[in-house]
Structure formats: C-alpha cells, structure tokens
Protein backbone atom coordinates (compact mmCIF):
# COMPACT_ATOMS: atom_id res chain seq x y z
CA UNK A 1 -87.50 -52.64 22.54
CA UNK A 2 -86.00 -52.39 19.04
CA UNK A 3 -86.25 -48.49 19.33
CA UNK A 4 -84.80 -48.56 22.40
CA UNK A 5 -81.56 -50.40 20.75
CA UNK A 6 -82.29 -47.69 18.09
CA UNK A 7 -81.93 -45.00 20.17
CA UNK A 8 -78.64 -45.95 22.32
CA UNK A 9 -76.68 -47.23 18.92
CA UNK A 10 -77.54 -43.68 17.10
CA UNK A 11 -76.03 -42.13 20.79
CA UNK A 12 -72.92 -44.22 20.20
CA UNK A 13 -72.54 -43.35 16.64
CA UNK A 14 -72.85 -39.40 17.63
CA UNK A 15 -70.71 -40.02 20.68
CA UNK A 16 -67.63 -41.75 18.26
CA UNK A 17 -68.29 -39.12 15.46
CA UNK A 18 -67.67 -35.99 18.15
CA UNK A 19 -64.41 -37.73 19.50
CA UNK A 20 -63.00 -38.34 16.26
CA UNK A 21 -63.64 -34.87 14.88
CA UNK A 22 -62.25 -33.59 18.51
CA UNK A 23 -58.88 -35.05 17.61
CA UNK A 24 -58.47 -33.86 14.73
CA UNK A 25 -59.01 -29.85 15.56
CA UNK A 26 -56.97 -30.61 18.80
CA UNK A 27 -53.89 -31.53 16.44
CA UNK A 28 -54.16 -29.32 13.32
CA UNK A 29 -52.19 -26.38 14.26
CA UNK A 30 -48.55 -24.95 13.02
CA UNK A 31 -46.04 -24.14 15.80
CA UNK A 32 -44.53 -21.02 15.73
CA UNK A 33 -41.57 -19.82 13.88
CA UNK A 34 -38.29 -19.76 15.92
CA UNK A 35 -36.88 -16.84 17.10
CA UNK A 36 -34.22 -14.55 18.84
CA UNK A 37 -31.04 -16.10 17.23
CA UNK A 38 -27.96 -16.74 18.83
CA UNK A 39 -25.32 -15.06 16.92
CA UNK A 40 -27.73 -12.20 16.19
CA UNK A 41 -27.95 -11.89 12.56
CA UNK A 42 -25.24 -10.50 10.79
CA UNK A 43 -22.87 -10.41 13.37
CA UNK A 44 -19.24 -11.17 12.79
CA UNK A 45 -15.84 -11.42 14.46
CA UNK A 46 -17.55 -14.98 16.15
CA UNK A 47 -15.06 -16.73 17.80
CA UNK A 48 -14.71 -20.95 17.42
CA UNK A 49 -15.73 -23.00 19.13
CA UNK A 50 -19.71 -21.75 18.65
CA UNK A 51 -23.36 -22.61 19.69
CA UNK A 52 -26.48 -21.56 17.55
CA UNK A 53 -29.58 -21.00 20.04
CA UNK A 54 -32.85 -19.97 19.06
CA UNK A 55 -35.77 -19.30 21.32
CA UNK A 56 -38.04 -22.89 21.54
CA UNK A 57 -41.04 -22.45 19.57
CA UNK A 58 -44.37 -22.70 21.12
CA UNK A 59 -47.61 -25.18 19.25
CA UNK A 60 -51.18 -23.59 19.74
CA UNK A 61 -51.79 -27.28 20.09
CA UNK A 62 -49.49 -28.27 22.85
CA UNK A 63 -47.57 -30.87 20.60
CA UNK A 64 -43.90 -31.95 20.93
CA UNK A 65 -41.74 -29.63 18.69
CA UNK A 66 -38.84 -31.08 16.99
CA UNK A 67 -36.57 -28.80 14.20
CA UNK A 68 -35.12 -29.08 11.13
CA UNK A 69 -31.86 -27.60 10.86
CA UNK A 70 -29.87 -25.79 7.85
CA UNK A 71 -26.93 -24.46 7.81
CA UNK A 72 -24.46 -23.83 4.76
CA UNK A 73 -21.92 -20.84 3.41
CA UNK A 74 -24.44 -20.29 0.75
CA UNK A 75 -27.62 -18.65 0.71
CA UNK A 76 -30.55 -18.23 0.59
CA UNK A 77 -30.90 -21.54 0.39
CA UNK A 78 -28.76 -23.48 2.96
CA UNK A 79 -28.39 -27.19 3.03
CA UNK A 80 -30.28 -29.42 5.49
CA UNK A 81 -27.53 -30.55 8.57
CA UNK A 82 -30.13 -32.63 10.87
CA UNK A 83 -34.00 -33.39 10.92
CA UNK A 84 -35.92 -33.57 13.87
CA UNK A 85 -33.65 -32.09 16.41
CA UNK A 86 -35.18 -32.29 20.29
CA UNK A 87 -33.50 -28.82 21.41
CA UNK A 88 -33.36 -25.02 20.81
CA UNK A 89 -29.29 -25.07 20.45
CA UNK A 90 -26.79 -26.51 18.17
CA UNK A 91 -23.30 -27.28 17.76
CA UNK A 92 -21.71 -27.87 14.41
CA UNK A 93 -18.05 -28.88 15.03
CA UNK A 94 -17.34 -28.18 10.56
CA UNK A 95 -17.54 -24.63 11.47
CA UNK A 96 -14.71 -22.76 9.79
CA UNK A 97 -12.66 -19.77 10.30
CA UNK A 98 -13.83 -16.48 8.27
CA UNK A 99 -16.45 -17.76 6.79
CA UNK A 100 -19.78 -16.17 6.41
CA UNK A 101 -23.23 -18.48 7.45
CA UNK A 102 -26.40 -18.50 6.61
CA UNK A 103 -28.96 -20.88 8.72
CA UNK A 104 -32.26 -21.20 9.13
CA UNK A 105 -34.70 -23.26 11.51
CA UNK A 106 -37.79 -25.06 10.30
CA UNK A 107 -40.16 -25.80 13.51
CA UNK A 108 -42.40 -29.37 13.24
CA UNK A 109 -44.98 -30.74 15.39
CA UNK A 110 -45.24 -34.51 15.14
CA UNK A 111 -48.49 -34.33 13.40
CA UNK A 112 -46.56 -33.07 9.73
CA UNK A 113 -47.36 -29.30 10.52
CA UNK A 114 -44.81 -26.95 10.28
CA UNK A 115 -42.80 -23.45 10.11
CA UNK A 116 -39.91 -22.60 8.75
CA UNK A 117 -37.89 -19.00 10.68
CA UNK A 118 -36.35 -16.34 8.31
CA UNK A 119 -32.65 -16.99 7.36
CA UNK A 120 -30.24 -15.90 9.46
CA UNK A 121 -26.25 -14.97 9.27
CA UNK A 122 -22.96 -14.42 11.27
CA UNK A 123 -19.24 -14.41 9.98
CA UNK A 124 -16.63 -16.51 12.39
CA UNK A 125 -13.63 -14.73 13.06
CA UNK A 126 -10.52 -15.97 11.13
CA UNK A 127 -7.83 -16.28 13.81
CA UNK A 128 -4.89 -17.28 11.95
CA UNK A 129 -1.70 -15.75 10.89
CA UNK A 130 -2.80 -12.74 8.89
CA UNK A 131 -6.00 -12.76 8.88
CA UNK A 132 -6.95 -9.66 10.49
CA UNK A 133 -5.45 -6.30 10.45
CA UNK A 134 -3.22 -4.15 12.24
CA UNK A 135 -4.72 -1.19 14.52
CA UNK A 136 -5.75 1.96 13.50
CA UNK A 137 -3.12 4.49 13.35
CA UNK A 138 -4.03 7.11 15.81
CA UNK A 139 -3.02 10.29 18.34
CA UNK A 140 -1.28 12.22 15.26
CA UNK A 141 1.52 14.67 15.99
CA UNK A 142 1.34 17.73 15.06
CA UNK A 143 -2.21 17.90 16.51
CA UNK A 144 -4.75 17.63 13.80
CA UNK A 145 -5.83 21.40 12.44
CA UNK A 146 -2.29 22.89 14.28
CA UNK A 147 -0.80 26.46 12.49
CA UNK A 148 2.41 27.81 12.75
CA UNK A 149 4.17 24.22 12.96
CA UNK A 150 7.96 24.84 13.14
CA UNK A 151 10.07 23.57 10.88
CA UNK A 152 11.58 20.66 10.34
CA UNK A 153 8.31 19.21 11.49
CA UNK A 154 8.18 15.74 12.86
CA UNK A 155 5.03 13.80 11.83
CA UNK A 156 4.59 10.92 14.59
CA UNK A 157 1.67 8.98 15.23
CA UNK A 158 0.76 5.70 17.54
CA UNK A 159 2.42 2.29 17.54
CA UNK A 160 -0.50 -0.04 15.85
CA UNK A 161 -0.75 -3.55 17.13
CA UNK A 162 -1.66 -6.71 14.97
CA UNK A 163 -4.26 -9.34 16.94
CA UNK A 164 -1.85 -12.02 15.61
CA UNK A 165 0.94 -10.89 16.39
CA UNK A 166 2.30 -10.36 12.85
CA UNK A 167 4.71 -7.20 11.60
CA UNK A 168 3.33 -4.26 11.48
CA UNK A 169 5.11 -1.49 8.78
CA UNK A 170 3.53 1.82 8.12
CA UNK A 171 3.00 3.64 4.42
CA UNK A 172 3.09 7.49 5.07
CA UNK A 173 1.00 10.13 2.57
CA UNK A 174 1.23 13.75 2.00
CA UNK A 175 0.65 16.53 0.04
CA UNK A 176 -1.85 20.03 -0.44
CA UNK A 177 -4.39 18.29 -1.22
CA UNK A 178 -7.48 17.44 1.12
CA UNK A 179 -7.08 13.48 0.33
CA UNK A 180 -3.31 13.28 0.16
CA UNK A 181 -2.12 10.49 -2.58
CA UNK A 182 1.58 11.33 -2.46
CA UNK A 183 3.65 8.80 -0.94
CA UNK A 184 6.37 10.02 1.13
CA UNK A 185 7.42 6.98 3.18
CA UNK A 186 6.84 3.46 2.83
CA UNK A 187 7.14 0.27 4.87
CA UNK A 188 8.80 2.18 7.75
CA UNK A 189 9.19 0.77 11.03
CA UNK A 190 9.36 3.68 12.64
CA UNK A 191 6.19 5.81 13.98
CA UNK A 192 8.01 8.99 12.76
CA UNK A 193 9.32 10.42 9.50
CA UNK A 194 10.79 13.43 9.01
CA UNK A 195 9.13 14.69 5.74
CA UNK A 196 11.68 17.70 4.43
CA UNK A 197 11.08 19.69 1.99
CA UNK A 198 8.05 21.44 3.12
CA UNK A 199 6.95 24.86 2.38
CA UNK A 200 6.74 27.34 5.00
CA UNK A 201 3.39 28.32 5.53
CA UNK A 202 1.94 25.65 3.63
CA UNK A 203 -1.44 23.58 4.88
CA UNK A 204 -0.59 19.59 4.51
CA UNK A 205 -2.50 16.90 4.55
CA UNK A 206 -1.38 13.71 5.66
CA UNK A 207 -2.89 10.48 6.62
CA UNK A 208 -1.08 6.60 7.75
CA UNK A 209 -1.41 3.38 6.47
CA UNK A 210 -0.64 0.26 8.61
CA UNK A 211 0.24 -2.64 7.48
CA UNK A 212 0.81 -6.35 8.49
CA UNK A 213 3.17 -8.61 6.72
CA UNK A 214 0.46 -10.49 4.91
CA UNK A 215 -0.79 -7.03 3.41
CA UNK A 216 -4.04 -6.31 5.88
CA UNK A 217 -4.47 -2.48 6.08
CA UNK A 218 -5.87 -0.28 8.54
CA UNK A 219 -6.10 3.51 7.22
CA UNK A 220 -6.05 6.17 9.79
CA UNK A 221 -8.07 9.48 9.17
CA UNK A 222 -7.27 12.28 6.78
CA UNK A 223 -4.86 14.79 8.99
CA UNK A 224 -3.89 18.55 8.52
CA UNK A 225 -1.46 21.03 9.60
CA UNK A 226 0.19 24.35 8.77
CA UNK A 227 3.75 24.49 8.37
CA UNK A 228 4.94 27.78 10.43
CA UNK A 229 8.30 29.75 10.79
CA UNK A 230 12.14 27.57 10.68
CA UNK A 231 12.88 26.31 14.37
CA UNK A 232 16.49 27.78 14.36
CA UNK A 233 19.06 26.55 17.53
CA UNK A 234 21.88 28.68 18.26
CA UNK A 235 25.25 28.23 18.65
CA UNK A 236 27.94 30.88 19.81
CA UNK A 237 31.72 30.28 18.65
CA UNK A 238 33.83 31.17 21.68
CA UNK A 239 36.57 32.14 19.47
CA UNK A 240 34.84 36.10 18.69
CA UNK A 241 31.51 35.53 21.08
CA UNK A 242 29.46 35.48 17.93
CA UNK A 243 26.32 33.71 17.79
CA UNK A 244 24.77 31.67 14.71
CA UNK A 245 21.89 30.39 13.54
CA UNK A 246 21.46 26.55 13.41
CA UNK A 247 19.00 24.35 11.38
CA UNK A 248 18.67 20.46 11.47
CA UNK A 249 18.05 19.59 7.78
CA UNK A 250 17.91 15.72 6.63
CA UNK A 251 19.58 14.80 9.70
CA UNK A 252 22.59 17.04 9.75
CA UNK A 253 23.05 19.91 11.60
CA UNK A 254 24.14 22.89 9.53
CA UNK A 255 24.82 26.83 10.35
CA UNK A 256 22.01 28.81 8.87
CA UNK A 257 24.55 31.91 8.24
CA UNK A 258 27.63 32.38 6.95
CA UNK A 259 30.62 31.81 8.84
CA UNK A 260 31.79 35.26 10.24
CA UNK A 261 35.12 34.61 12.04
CA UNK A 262 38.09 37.23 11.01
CA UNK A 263 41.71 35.19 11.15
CA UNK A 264 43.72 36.80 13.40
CA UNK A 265 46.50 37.14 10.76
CA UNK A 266 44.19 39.77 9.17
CA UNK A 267 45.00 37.42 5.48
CA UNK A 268 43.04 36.79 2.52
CA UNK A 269 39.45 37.45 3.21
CA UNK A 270 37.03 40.20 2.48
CA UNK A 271 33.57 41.75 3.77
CA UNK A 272 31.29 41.19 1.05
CA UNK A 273 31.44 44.46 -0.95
CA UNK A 274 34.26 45.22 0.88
CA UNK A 275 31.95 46.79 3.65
CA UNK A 276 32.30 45.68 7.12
CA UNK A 277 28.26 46.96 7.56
CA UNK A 278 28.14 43.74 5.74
CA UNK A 279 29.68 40.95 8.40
CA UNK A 280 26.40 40.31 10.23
CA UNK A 281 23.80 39.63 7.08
CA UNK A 282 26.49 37.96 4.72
CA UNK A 283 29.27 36.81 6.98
CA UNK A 284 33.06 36.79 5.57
CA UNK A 285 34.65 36.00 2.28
CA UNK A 286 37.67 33.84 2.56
CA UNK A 287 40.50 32.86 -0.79
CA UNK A 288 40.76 29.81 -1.55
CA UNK A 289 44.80 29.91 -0.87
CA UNK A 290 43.86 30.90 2.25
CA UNK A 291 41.58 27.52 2.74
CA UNK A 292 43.83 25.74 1.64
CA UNK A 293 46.36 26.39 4.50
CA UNK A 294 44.02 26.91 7.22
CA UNK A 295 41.15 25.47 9.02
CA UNK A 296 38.55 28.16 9.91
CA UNK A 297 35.63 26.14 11.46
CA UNK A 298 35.22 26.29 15.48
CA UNK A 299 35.26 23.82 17.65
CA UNK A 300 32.90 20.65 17.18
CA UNK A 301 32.27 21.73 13.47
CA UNK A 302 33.68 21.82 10.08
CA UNK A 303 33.94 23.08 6.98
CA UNK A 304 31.60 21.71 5.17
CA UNK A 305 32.79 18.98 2.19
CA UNK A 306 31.90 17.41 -1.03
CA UNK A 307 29.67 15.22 0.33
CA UNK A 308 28.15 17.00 2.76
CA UNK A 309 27.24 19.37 -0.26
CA UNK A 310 25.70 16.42 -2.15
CA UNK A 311 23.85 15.09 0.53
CA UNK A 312 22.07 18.62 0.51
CA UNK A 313 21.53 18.86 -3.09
CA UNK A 314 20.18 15.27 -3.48
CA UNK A 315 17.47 15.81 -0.58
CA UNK A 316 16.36 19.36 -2.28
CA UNK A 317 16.49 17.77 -5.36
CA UNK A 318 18.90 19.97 -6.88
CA UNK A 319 16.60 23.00 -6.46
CA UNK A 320 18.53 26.41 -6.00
CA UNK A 321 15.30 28.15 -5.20
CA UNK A 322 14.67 25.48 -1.84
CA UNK A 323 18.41 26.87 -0.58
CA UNK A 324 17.70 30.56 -0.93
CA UNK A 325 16.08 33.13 1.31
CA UNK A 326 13.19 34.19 -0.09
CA UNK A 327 12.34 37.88 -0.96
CA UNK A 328 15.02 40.86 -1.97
CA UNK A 329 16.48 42.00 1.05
CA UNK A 330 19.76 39.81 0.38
CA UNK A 331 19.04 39.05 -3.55
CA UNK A 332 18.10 41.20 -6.25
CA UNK A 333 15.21 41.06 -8.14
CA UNK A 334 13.18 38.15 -9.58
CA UNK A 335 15.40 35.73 -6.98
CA UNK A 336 14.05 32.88 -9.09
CA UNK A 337 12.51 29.82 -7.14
CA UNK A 338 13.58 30.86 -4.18
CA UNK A 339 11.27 29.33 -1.31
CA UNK A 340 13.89 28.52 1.36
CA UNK A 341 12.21 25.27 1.79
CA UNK A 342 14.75 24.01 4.47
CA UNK A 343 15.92 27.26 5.80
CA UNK A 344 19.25 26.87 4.90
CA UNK A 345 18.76 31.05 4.24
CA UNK A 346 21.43 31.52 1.49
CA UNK A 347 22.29 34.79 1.16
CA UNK A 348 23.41 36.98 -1.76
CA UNK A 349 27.15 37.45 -0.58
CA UNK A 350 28.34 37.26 -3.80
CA UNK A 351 32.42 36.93 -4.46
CA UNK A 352 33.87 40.16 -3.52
CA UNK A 353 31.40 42.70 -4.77
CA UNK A 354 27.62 43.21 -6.45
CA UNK A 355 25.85 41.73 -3.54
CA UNK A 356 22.97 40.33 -4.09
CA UNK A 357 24.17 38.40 -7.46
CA UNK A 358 25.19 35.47 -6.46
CA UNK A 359 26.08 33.14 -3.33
CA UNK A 360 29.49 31.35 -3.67
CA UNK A 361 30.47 28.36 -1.05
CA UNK A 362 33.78 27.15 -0.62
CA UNK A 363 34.04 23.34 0.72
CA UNK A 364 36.48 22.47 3.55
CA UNK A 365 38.45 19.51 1.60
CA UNK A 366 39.69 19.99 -1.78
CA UNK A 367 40.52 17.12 -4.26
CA UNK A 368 42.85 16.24 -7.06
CA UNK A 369 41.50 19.33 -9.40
CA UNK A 370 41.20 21.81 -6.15
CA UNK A 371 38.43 23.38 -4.33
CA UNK A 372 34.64 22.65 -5.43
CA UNK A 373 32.80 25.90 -5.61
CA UNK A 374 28.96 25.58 -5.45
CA UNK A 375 27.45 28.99 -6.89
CA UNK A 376 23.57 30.12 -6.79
CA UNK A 377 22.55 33.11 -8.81
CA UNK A 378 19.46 35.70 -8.08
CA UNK A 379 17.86 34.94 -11.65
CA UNK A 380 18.42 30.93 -12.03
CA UNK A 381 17.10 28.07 -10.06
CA UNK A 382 20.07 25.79 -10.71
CA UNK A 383 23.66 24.90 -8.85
CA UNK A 384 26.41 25.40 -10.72
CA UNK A 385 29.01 23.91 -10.00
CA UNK A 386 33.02 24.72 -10.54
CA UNK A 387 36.58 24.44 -9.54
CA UNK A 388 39.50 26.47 -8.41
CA UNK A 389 43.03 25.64 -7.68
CA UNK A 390 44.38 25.08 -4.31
CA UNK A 391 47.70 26.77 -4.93
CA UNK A 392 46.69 30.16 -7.68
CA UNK A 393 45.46 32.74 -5.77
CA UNK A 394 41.88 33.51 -7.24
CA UNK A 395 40.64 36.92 -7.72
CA UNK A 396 37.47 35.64 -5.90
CA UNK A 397 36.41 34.95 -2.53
CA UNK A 398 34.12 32.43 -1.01
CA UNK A 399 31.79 31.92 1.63
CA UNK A 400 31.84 28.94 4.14
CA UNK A 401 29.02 27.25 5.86
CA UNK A 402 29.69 24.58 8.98
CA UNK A 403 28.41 21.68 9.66
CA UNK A 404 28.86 20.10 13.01
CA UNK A 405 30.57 16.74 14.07
C-alpha cells in the first residue's frame, strides 16, 4: 500500500513540475518590433491635425501587446509621451507647425518582454504667414538657348504664387557669365524688365529670384540667350515720303537716323560735306539760327530736348561708344568704344565737312545760354558737351534726331 501512495504522489509531483515549466516557455517570448510608419520616415510638408500609425506588432506567444510611446523634437533620444498604449495609432494634439519629429515605438507583452522599433521622423508643414515660399519662376521668355534675339529684348517669365497668400516681388540677374551674379532688377512687381544696354551678339545668362514679403526665396534655373540684330520700326514723314528708322530705347521712341527733311525755303542747312550723295547715310545739317526760328520735326514728333538727351546719356551711362555705329563705314578709324549698344546708330556727319570726325546734335529747345550741342568724336569715348547762341549765326551746322510724342 505505502508504494502504491509512493507511486501516485511521485506522478503528481512530475505532473505539477511539467505544468509549471509549460508556462513559463509558453510566456517567454519578445513581440515583434513595430513597423510600416505612418508619416513614412522623413517625410515633410505634414499637414495638422495628424495621426501616427504603425503596423500592430505580432507576440510568438500570443500575449496582449501594449506600446510605449516617444515622441520629442530631439533625437535620437525622444522623450517618453504614454506607457502602455492599447492601439497601433496615436494622436498628439502638442504637435506644432514646422517642426521636425523624431518618434519611436517600444512593443511590450504583459509578461515584461519587449522591443523597441527604429526611430522614425517627419517635419509638419508650417502654415502660417510666411512660412513657405513663393513658386518657382518658370516658362522664360526668350526661350531658353534662343540666337539672334532682337533687340531691345524683353526678358519675361511666369507670375509665381505664394501658398499663403503673401507678396510676391522678383530679384532679376544677368550677365556673360554661366552663373549670372549681376543684379539688374530688384523687388519688381512686374514679370518683365527691359534690361538695356546689351551687346549685340552677346550670349546672356540670366536667372529669377522670387520672393515673398517675409524673405522666402524660390530660385528659378540658370537661363541663356543670344542677343541678335536691333528690331528697327519704321516711320515715313509725309512731308518728303521719306522713311526712317525707329528704335524703342529705355522707353522712348527715338529715330535711328538723322533727320533728312530739306525746308522748303531752301535756308541755312547743308548736306554733310556739302554732298547731296550724302542725305540718305547722314541726313541734313541745319544752323542753329535757323532752329531757332523754325520747327523741323514732323508730325507726332519732336526735336529732341535737354532732357530727352539726359535721359539717354544717364541709361548708357555716359558711354559715347554705346551711341555709335560700330565699324568705319560712317567713322574713321579706331571709332573708339563704339558698340552701338542701343542702336541709336550715330553716324559720323560731322558739322559741315570731314565726315566721319565727329557727330554733332542740335536739341529742339534752347535755354538762357542758347542751344546745347552734344558732340561724339571717332577717337574718344566721351560726350562733350557745348553751347551756341540762338541769335549769332554759327559757322557750324548740326544734326537733329526726333523723338516722338
């Protein structure tokens, strides 16, 4: 009998051993780190309010998983937000704009085991006033890579939006080099400028800067084109039937030859060199008695003044050599400077003889001390300027350019 009672409490003690030791391998397993976050890592441009989901992480052992939860602007090391969280998904309402995140999730069975995910990030969107910039400037005009651009080119480009809304203003650059630096415009409303002072034949490079009132910038690309021929209009003075060369240059609308109309009274002017060969490359001579007395521009133009001299001057920056026509066929020989940058095409009229010394205008208005004469000589890249009397005859003639109304 006793080894019968023997017998069954050794079976119990073998039967409670293997159930204990069951438990405990039934329970002794790590779940699985968390996965497939929700911003993906590293995105930005997340827009409040926002959700973090992760994919639910499975136990080997079939236990409850709860998580641990951290979430701060600094990393790697993020600060704890909750412990033991029931769900895959979480909404933190202290979420800020424009910040940058870094979270991680650590995944716990209820039995102390546990794994903690990699570290995760996303940047939320800052949606106020200023804090995002302007579109890109795009769609460039003249075409990117175009030759043989007439002048006075037009540089144009799109209208660039702001996501808030804010003032957008636009920084032009251009120059010859390949990454133009030289500004040429600067907080411009306008999605045009009209650069001047280009050379013909020149390759440019030009790029846009937009701008937003709170100084966000969006750069467009690194543009090029090749400045080409002048893009002369025409305009024929019904007076004699003759036609003349026009040329838009800072805004104003100037001949691009001499004025060639012979008074009827047959007074005081002159061919250049006394030649009448010479009317249709140099135009007419005219006293300055005779200007004084007379008004010799046609009809919708005038004579151009003072100021409208000045205004020409200041945008070529006083360079003789940007007025001139380039070359020796109208100047003699070295025809300093002379690039014709504008195509204003000055010619070597000169003042009554030795063409190809000088070029003498006349303007339409005289003051106080008498008529301004504006001279440019063949070897000299200045303008000289001097004066004449309105009533002594000089021993000098003038040319005339027009501007129109």
């Amino acid at each position: 009998m006793k080894n019968v009672l023997f017998v069954f409490l050794m079976m119990a003690i073998t039967f409670i051993g293997c159930k204990k030791s069951g438990s405990e391998s039934s329970h002794g397993q790590s779940p699985s780190a968390v996965s497939n976050p929700t911003p993906v890592s590293g995105a930005v441009g997340i827009l409040l309010p926002i959700a973090l989901y992760w994919s639910a992480s499975a136990d080997p052992d079939g236990d409850n998983v709860v998580y641990d939860i951290y979430l701060d602007t600094i990393g790697p090391n993020p600060k704890l937000v909750i412990s033991n969280w029931p769900y895959n998904y979480f909404q933190d309402p202290s979420l800020v704009q424009g910040k940058i995140y870094y979270w991680k999730i650590v995944a716990k069975d209820l039995y102390g085991h546990q794994t903690t995910g990699p570290l995760w990030s996303f940047k939320i969107l800052n949606t106020g006033p200023g804090s995002q910039s302007p579109e890109t400037p795009e769609n460039p005009y003249p075409i990117n890579g175009s030759t043989n651009v007439l002048k006075p080119v037009t540089l144009s480009w799109s209208k660039c939006l702001d996501p808030q809304a804010d003032l957008v203003t636009y920084d032009v650059y251009l120059d010859t080099g390949s990454n133009p630096t030289t500004l040429i415009a600067g907080d411009i409303a306008d999605t045009f400028f009209i650069p001047g002072n280009l050379d013909v034949f020149a390759k440019y490079y030009w790029k846009v800067v937009a701008r937003d009132n709170h100084n966000n910038v969006s750069s467009g690309a690194v543009w090029n084109f090749t400045e080409g021929d002048f893009n002369y209009g025409s305009f024929t003075d019904t007076r004699d039937g003759r036609v003349y060369r026009t040329i838009v240059i800072n805004g104003v609308t100037w001949m691009a030859d001499n004025l060639a109309y012979i008074p009827p009274d047959n007074s005081a002017w002159l061919y250049p060199s006394r030649d009448s060969a010479n009317i249709t490359e140099y135009g007419i001579l005219y006293q300055n008695v005779y200007m004084a007395n007379h008004n010799l521009a046609p009809a919708g133009w005038r004579v151009a003044n003072d100021l409208d001299y000045n205004a020409l001057f200041d945008f070529v920056g006083r360079d003789a050599g940007k007025l001139k026509e380039k070359g020796f066929a109208h100047w003699l020989d070295p025809n300093t400077s002379a690039t014709d940058a504008e195509g204003f095409d000055a010619r070597g009229a000169g003042d009554g003889a030795d063409i190809g010394l000088s070029a003498n205008f006349i303007e339409g208005q005289p003051n106080q001390i008498g008529f301004t004469i504006y001279n440019l000589m063949y070897n000299s890249g200045q303008i000289s300027v001097y004066f004449v009397s309105t009533n002594i005859p000089s021993d000098l003639y003038y040319s005339i350019r027009c501007v129109k109304n």
